[in-house]
C-alpha atoms as a PDB file:
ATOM      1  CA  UNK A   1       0.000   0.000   0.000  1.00  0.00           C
ATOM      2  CA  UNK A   2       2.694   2.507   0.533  1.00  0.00           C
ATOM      3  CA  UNK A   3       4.392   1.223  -2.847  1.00  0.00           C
ATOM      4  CA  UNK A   4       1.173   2.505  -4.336  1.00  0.00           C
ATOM      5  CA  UNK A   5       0.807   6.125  -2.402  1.00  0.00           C
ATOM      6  CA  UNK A   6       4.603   6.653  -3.000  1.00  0.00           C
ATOM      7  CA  UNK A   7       4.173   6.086  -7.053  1.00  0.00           C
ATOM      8  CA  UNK A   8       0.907   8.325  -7.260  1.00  0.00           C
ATOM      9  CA  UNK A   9       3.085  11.005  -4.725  1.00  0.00           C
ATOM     10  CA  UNK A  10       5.798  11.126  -7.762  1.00  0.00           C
ATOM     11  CA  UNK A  11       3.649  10.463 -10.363  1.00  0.00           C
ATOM     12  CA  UNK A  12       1.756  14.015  -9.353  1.00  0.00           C
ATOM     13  CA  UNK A  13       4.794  15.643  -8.595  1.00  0.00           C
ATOM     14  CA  UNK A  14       6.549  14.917 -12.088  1.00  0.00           C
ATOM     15  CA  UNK A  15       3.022  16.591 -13.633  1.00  0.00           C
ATOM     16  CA  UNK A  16       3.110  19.387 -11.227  1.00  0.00           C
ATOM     17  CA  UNK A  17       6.980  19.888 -12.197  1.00  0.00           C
ATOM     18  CA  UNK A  18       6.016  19.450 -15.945  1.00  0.00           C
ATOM     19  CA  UNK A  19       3.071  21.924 -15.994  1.00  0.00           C
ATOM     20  CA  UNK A  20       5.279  24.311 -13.966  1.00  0.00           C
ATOM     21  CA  UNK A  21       8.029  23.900 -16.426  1.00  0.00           C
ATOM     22  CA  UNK A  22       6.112  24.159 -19.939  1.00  0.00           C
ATOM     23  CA  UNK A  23       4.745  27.018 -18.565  1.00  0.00           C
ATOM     24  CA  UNK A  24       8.072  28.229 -17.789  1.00  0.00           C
ATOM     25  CA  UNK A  25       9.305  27.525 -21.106  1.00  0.00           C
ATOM     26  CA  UNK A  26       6.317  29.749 -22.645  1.00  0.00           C
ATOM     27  CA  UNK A  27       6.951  32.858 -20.755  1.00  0.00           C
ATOM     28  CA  UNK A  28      10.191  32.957 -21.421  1.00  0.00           C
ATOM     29  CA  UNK A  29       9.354  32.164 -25.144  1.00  0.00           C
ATOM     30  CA  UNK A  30       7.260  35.383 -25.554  1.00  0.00           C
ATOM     31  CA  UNK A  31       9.772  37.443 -23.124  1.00  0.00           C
ATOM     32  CA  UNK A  32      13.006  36.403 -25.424  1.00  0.00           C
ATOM     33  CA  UNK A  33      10.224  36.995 -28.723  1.00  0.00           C
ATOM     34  CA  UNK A  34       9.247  40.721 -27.413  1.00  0.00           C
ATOM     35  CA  UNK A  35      12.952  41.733 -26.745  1.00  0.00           C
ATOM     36  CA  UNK A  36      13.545  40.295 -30.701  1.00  0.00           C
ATOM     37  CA  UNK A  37      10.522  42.672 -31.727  1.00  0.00           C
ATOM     38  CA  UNK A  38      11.647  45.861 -29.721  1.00  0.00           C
ATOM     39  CA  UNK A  39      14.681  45.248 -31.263  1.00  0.00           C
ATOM     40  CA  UNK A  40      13.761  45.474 -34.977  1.00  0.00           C
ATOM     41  CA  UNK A  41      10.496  47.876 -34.390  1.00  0.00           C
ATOM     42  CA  UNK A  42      12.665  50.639 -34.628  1.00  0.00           C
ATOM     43  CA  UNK A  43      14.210  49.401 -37.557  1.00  0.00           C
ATOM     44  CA  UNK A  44      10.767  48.702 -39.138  1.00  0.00           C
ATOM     45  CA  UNK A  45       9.194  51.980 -37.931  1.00  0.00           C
ATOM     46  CA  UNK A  46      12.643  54.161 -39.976  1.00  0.00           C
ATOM     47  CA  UNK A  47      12.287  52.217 -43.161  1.00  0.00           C
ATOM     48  CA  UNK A  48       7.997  52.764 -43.019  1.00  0.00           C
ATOM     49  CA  UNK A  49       8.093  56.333 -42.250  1.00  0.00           C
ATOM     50  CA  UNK A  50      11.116  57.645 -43.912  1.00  0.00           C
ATOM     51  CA  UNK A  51      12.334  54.581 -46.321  1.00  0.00           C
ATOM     52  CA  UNK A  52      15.649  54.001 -44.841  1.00  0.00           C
ATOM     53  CA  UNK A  53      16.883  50.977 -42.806  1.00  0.00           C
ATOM     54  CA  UNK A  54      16.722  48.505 -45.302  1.00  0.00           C
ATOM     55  CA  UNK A  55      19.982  47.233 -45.283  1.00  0.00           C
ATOM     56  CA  UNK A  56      19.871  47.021 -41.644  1.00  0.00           C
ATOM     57  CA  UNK A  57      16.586  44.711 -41.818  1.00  0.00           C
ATOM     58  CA  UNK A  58      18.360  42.491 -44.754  1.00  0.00           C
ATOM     59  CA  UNK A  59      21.386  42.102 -42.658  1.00  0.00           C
ATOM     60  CA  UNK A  60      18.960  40.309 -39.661  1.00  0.00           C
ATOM     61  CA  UNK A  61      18.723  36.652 -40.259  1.00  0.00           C
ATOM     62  CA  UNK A  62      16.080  34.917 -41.920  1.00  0.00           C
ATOM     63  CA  UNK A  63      14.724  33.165 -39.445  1.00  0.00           C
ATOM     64  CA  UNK A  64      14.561  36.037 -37.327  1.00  0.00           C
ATOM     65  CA  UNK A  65      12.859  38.222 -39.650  1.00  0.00           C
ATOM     66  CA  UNK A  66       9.898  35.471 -40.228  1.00  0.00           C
ATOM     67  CA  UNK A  67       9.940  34.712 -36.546  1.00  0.00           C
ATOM     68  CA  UNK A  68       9.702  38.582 -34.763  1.00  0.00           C
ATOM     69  CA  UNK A  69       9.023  40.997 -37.382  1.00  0.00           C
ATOM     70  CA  UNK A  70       6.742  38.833 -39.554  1.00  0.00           C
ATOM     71  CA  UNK A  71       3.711  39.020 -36.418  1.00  0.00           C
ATOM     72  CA  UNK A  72       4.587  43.223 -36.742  1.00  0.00           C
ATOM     73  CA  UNK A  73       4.312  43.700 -40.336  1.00  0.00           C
ATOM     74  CA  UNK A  74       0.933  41.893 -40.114  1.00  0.00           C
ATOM     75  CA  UNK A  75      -0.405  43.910 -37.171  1.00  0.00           C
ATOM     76  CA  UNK A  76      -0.004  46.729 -39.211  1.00  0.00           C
ATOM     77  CA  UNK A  77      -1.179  45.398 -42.695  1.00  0.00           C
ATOM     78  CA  UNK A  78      -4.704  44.482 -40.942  1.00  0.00           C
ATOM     79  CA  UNK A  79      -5.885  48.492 -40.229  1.00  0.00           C
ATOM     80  CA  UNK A  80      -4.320  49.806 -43.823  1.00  0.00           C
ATOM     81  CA  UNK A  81      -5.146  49.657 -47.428  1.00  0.00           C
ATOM     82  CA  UNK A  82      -3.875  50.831 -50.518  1.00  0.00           C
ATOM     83  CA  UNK A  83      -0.288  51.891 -51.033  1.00  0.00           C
ATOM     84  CA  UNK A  84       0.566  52.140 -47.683  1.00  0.00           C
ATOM     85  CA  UNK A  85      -0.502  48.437 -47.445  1.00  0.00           C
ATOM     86  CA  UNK A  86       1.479  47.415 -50.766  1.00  0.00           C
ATOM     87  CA  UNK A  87       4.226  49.210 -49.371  1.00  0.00           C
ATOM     88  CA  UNK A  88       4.421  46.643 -46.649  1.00  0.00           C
ATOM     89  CA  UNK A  89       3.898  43.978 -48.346  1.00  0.00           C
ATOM     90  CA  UNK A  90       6.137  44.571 -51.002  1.00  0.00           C
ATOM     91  CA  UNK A  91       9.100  44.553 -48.093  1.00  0.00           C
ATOM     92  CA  UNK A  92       7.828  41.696 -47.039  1.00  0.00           C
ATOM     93  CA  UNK A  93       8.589  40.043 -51.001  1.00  0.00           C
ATOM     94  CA  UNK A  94      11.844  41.888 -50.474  1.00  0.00           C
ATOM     95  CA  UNK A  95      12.556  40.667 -47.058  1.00  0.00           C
ATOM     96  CA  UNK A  96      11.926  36.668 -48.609  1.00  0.00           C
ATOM     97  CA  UNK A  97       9.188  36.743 -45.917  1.00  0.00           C
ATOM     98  CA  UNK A  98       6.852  35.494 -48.220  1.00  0.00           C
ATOM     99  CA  UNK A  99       8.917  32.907 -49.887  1.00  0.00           C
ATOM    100  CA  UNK A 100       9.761  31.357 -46.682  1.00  0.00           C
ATOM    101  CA  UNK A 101       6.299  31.060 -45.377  1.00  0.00           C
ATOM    102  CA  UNK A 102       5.002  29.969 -49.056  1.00  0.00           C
ATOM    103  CA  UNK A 103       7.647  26.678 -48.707  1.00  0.00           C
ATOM    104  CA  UNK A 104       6.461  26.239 -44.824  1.00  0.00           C
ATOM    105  CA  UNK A 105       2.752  25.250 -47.151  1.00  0.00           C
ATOM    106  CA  UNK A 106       4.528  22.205 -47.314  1.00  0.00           C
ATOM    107  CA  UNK A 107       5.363  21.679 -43.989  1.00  0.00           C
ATOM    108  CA  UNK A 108       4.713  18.153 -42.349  1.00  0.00           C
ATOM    109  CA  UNK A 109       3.421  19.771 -39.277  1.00  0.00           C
ATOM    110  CA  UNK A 110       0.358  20.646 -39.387  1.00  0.00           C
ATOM    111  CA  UNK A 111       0.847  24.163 -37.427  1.00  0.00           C
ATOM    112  CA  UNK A 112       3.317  25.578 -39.841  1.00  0.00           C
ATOM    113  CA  UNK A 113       1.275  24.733 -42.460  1.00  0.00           C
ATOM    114  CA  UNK A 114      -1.700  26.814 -40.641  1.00  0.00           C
ATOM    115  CA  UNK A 115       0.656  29.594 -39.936  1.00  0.00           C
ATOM    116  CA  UNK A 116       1.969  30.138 -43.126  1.00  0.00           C
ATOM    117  CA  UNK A 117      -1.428  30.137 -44.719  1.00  0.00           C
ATOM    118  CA  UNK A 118      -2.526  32.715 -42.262  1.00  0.00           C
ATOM    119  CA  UNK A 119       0.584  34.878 -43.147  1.00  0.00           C
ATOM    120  CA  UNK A 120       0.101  34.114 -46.690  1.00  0.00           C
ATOM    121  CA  UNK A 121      -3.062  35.995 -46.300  1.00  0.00           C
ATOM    122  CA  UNK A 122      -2.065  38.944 -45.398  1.00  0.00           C
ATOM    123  CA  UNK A 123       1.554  39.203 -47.063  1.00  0.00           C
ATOM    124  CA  UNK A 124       0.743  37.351 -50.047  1.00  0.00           C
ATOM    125  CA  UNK A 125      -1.278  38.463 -53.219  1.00  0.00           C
ATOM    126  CA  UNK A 126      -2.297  36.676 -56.615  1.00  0.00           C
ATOM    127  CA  UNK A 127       0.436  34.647 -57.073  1.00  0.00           C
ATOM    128  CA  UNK A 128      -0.302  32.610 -53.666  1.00  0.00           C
ATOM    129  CA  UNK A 129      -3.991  31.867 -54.472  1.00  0.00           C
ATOM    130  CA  UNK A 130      -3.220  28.497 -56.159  1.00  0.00           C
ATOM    131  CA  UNK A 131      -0.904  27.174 -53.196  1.00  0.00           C
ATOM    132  CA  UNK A 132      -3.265  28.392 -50.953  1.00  0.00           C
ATOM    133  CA  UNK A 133      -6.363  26.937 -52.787  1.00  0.00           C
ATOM    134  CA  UNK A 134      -4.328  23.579 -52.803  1.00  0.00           C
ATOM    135  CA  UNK A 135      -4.634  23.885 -48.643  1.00  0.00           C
ATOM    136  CA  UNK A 136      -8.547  23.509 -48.967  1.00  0.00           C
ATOM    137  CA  UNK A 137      -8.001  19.278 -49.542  1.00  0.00           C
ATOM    138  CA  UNK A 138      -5.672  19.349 -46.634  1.00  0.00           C
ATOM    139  CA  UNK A 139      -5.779  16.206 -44.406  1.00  0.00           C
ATOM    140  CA  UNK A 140      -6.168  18.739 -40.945  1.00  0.00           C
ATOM    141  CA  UNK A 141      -9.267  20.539 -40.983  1.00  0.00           C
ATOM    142  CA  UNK A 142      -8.014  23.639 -39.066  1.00  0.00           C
ATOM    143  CA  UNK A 143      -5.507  24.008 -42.210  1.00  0.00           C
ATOM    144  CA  UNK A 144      -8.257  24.128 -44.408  1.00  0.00           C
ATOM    145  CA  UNK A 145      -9.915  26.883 -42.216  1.00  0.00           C
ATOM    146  CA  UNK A 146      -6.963  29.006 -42.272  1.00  0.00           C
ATOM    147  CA  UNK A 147      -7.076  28.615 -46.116  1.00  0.00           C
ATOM    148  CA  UNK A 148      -9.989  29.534 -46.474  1.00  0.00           C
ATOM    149  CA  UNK A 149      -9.945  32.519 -44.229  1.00  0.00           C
ATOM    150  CA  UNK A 150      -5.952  33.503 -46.033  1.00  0.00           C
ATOM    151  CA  UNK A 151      -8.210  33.166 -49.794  1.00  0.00           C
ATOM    152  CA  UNK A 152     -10.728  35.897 -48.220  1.00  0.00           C
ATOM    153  CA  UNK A 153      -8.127  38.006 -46.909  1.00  0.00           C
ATOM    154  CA  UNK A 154      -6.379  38.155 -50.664  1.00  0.00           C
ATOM    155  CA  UNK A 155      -9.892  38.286 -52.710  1.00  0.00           C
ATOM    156  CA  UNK A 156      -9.069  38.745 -55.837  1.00  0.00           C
ATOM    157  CA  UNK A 157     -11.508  36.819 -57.941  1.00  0.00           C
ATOM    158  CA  UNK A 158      -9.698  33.490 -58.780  1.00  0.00           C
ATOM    159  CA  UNK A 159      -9.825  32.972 -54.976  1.00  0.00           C
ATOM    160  CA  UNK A 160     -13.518  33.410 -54.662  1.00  0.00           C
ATOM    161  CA  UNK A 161     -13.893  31.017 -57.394  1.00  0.00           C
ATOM    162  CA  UNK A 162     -11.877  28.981 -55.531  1.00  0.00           C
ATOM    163  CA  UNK A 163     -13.471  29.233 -52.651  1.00  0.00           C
ATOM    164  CA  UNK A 164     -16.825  28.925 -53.980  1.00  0.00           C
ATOM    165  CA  UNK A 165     -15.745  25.402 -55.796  1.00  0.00           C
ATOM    166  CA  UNK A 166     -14.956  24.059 -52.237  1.00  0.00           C
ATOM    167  CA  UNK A 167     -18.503  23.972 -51.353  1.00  0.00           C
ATOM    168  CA  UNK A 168     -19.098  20.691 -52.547  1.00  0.00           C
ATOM    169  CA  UNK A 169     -16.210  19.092 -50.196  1.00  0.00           C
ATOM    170  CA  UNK A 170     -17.168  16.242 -48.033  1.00  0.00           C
ATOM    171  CA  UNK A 171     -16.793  17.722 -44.899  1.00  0.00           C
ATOM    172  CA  UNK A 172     -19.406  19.771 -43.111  1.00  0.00           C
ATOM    173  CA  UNK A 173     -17.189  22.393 -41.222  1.00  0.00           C
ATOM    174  CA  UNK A 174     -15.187  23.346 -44.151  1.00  0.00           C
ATOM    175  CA  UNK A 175     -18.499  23.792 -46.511  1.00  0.00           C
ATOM    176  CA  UNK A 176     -19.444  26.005 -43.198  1.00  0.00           C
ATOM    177  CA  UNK A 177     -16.255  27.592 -42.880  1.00  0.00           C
ATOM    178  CA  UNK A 178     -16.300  28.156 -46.638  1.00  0.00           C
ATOM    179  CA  UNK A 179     -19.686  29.589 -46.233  1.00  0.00           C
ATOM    180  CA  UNK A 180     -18.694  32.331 -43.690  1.00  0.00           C
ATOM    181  CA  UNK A 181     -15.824  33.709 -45.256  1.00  0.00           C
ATOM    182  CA  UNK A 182     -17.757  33.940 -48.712  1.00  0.00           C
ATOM    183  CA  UNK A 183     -20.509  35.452 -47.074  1.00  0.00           C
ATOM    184  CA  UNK A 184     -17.414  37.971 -45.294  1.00  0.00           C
ATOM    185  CA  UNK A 185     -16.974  38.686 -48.444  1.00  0.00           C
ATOM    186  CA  UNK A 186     -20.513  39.967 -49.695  1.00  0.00           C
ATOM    187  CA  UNK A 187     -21.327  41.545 -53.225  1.00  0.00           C
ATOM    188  CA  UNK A 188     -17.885  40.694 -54.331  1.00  0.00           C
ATOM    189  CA  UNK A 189     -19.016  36.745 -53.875  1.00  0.00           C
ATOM    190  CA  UNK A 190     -22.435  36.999 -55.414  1.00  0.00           C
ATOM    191  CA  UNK A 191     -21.416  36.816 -59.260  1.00  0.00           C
ATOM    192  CA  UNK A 192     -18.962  33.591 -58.740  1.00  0.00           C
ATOM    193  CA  UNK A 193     -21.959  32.135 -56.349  1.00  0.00           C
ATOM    194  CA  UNK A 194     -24.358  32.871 -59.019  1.00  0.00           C
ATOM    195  CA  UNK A 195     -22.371  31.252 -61.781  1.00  0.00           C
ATOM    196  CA  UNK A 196     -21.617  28.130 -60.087  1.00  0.00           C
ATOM    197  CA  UNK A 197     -25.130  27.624 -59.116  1.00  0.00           C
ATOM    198  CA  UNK A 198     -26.297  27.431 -62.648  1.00  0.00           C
ATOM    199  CA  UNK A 199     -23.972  24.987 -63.030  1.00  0.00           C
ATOM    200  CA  UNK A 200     -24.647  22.822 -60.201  1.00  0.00           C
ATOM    201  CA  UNK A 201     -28.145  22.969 -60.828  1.00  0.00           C
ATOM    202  CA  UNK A 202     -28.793  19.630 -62.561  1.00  0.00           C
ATOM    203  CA  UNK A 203     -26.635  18.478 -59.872  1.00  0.00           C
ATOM    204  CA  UNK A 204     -27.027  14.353 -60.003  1.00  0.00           C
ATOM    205  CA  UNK A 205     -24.942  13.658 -56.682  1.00  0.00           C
ATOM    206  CA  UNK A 206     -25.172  14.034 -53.121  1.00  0.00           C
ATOM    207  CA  UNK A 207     -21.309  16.412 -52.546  1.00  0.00           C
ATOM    208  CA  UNK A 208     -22.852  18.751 -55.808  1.00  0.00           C
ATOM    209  CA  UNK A 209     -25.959  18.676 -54.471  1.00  0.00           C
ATOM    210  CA  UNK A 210     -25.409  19.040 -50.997  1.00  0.00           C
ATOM    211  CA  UNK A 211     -22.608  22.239 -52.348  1.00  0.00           C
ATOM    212  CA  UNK A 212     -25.447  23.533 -54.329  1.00  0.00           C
ATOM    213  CA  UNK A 213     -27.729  23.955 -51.058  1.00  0.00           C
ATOM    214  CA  UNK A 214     -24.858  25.823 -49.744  1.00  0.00           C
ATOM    215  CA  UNK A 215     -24.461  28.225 -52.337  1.00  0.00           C
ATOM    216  CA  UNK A 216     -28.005  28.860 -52.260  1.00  0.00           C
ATOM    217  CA  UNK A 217     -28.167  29.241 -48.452  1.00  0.00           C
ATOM    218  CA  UNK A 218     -25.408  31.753 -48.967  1.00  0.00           C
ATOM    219  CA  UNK A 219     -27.038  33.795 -51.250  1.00  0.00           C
ATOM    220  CA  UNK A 220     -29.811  33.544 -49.555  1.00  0.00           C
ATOM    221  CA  UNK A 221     -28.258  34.939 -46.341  1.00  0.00           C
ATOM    222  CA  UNK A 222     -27.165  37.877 -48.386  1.00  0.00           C
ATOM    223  CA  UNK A 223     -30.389  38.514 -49.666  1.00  0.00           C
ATOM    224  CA  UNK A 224     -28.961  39.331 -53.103  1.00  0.00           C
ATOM    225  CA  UNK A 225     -31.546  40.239 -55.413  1.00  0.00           C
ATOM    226  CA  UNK A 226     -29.097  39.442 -58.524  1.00  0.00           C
ATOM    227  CA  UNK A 227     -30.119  35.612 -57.463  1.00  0.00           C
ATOM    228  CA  UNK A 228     -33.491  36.210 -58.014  1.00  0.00           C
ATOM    229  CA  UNK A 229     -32.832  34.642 -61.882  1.00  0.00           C
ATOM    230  CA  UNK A 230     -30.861  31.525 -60.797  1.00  0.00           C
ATOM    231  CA  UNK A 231     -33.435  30.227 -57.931  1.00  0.00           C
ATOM    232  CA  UNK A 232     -36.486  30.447 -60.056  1.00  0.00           C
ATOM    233  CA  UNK A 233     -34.516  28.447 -62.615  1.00  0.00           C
ATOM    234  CA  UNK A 234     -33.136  25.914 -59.476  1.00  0.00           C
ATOM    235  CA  UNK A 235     -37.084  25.624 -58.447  1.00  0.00           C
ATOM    236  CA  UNK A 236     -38.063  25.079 -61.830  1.00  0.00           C
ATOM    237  CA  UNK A 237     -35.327  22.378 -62.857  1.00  0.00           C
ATOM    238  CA  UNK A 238     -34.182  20.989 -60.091  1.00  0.00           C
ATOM    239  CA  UNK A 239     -34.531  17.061 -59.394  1.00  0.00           C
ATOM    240  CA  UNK A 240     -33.655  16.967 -55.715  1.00  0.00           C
ATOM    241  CA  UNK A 241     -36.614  18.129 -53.380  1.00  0.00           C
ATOM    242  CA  UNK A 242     -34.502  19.520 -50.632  1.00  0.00           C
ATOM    243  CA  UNK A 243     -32.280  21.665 -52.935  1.00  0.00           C
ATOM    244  CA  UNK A 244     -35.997  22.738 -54.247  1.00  0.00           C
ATOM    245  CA  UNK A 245     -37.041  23.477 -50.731  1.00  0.00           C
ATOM    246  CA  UNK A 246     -33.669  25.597 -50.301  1.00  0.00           C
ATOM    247  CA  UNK A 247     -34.135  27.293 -53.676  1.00  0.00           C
ATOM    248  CA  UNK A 248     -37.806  28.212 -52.248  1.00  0.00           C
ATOM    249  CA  UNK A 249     -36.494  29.240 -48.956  1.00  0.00           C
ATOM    250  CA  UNK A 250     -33.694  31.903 -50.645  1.00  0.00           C
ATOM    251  CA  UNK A 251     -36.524  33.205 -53.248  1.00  0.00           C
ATOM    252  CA  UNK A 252     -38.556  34.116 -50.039  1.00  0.00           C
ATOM    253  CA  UNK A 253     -35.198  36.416 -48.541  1.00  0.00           C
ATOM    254  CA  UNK A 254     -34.073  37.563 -52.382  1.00  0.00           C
ATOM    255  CA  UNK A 255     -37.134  38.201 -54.163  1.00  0.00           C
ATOM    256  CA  UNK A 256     -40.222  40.748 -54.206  1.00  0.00           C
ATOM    257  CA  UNK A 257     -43.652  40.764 -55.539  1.00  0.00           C
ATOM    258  CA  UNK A 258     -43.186  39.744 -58.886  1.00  0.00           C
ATOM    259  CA  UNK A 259     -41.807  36.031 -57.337  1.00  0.00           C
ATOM    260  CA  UNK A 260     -44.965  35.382 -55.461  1.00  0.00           C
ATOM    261  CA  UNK A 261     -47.172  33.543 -57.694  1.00  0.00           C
ATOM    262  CA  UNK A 262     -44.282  31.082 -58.401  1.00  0.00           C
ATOM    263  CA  UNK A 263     -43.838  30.799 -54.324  1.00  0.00           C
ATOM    264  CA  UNK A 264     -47.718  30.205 -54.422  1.00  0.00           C
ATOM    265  CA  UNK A 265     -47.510  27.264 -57.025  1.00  0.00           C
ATOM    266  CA  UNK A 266     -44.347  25.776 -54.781  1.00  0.00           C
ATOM    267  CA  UNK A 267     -46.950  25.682 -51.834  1.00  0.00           C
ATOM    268  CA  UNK A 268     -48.540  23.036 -53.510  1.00  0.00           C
ATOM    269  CA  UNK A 269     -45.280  20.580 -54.336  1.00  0.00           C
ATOM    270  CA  UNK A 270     -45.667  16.998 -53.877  1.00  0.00           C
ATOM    271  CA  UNK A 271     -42.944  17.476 -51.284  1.00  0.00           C
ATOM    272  CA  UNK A 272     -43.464  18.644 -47.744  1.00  0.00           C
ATOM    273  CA  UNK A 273     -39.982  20.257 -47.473  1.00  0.00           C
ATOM    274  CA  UNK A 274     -41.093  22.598 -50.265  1.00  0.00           C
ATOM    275  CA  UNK A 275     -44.361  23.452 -49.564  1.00  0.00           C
ATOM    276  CA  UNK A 276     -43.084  24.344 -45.987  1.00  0.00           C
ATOM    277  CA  UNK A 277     -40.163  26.294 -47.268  1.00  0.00           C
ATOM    278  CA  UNK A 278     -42.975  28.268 -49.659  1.00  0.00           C
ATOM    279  CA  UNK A 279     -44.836  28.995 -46.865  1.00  0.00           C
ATOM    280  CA  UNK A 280     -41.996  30.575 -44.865  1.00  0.00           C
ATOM    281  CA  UNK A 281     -40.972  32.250 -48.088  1.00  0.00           C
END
């Protein structure tokens, strides 16, 4: 019996000494990483405001650069736009910043992966959409989240496309995920939405069908009247009752008088799901 007390004793006191200790580790991680930044803020701040200092910043290693200033040049490219933000992110290109977080994409740990995409997002532009893009099929789902959420930040309209074909992946929380940051996105997501619905509207599967509700849920949630067109053509065509029923439902947030007479003849579908979504409509 006091075998058995004596192993528990240690046994808590090597987790007590191994919470104490990682915790340890961490505040002196982010101590030693703010004395790094306060070192090259100033640095930073000179070559921003009066575009000197950049010979200073090349001569800083690498890995330093993408480890301390990296989390500052992003602080400051999330409240500006326009030059001052291409000014920044062009330093970043010249820094290599952005090449060395576009070959962490590749990363075998998962985390690096995320963090680079995040980055990406903000330091990036064009040229990253594909890499980024390939992120959505990752095997980690948080990966594909940042993706998605690095695809929004950059917006230019090969990444909404992109984004928009993802809503037919298998998995729930990145159709969701997908969802939110199109819908972030607004007006400038209504045209590729729009497009791809027509497509998908014969949709004969249940990933293209189930990505077709989405896109019409979307929409829907937007309240776009530009999708006014595309539903009544999804009511009228479409095979699959419950991407009817989500047609019907979108009409009803979308549309205006001149859609209620086709909202009255969905009230009497064959299929519950409809006529209930008519009604609500």
């Amino acid at each position: 019996m006091l075998v058995i007390i004596t192993l528990l004793g240690l046994v808590i006191l090597l987790m007590v000494l191994a919470t104490v200790g990682i915790k340890s580790l961490r505040t002196i991680g982010e101590l030693w990483q703010g004395l790094n930044q306060k070192k090259l803020e100033p640095l930073l701040e000179n070559y921003l405001h009066h575009g000197v200092g950049l010979d200073a910043l090349c001569g800083v290693s690498s890995r330093k650069l993408n480890r301390y200033l990296t989390p500052l040049l992003i602080e400051r490219i999330r409240y500006v736009r326009g030059a001052s933000r291409g000014h920044m992110t062009q330093l970043a290109h010249d820094l290599g910043l952005v090449r060395k977080n576009h070959s962490a994409l590749n990363s075998r740990r998962r985390w690096h992966r995320a963090r680079a995409a995040e980055r990406l997002g903000y330091l990036g532009g064009a040229e990253q959409v594909q890499a980024l893009g390939a992120l959505l099929v990752d095997k980690d789902e948080t990966v594909r989240a940042v993706a998605a959420r690095a695809l929004t930040q950059i917006a230019t309209p090969s990444a909404v496309d992109i984004l928009v074909r993802t809503l037919d992946d298998p998995s729930e929380l990145t159709r969701l995920r997908v969802a939110e940051n199109l819908d972030r996105l607004g007006p400038q997501a209504v045209p590729h939405l729009i497009s791809r619905a027509r497509e998908w509207s014969a949709c004969d599967d249940n990933s293209r069908c189930t990505g077709l509700m989405t896109m019409l849920s979307v929409l829907g949630g937007m309240r776009s009247p530009q999708a006014r067109s595309v539903l009544r053509a999804t009511i009228d065509t479409a095979t699959n009752a419950t991407v009817r029923a989500e047609a019907v439902w979108a009409l009803g947030r979308c549309g205006g008088p001149g859609d209620v007479r086709l909202l009255i003849t969905c009230a009497g579908d064959k299929d519950w799901a409809v006529r209930k979504q008519a009604a609500n409509a």
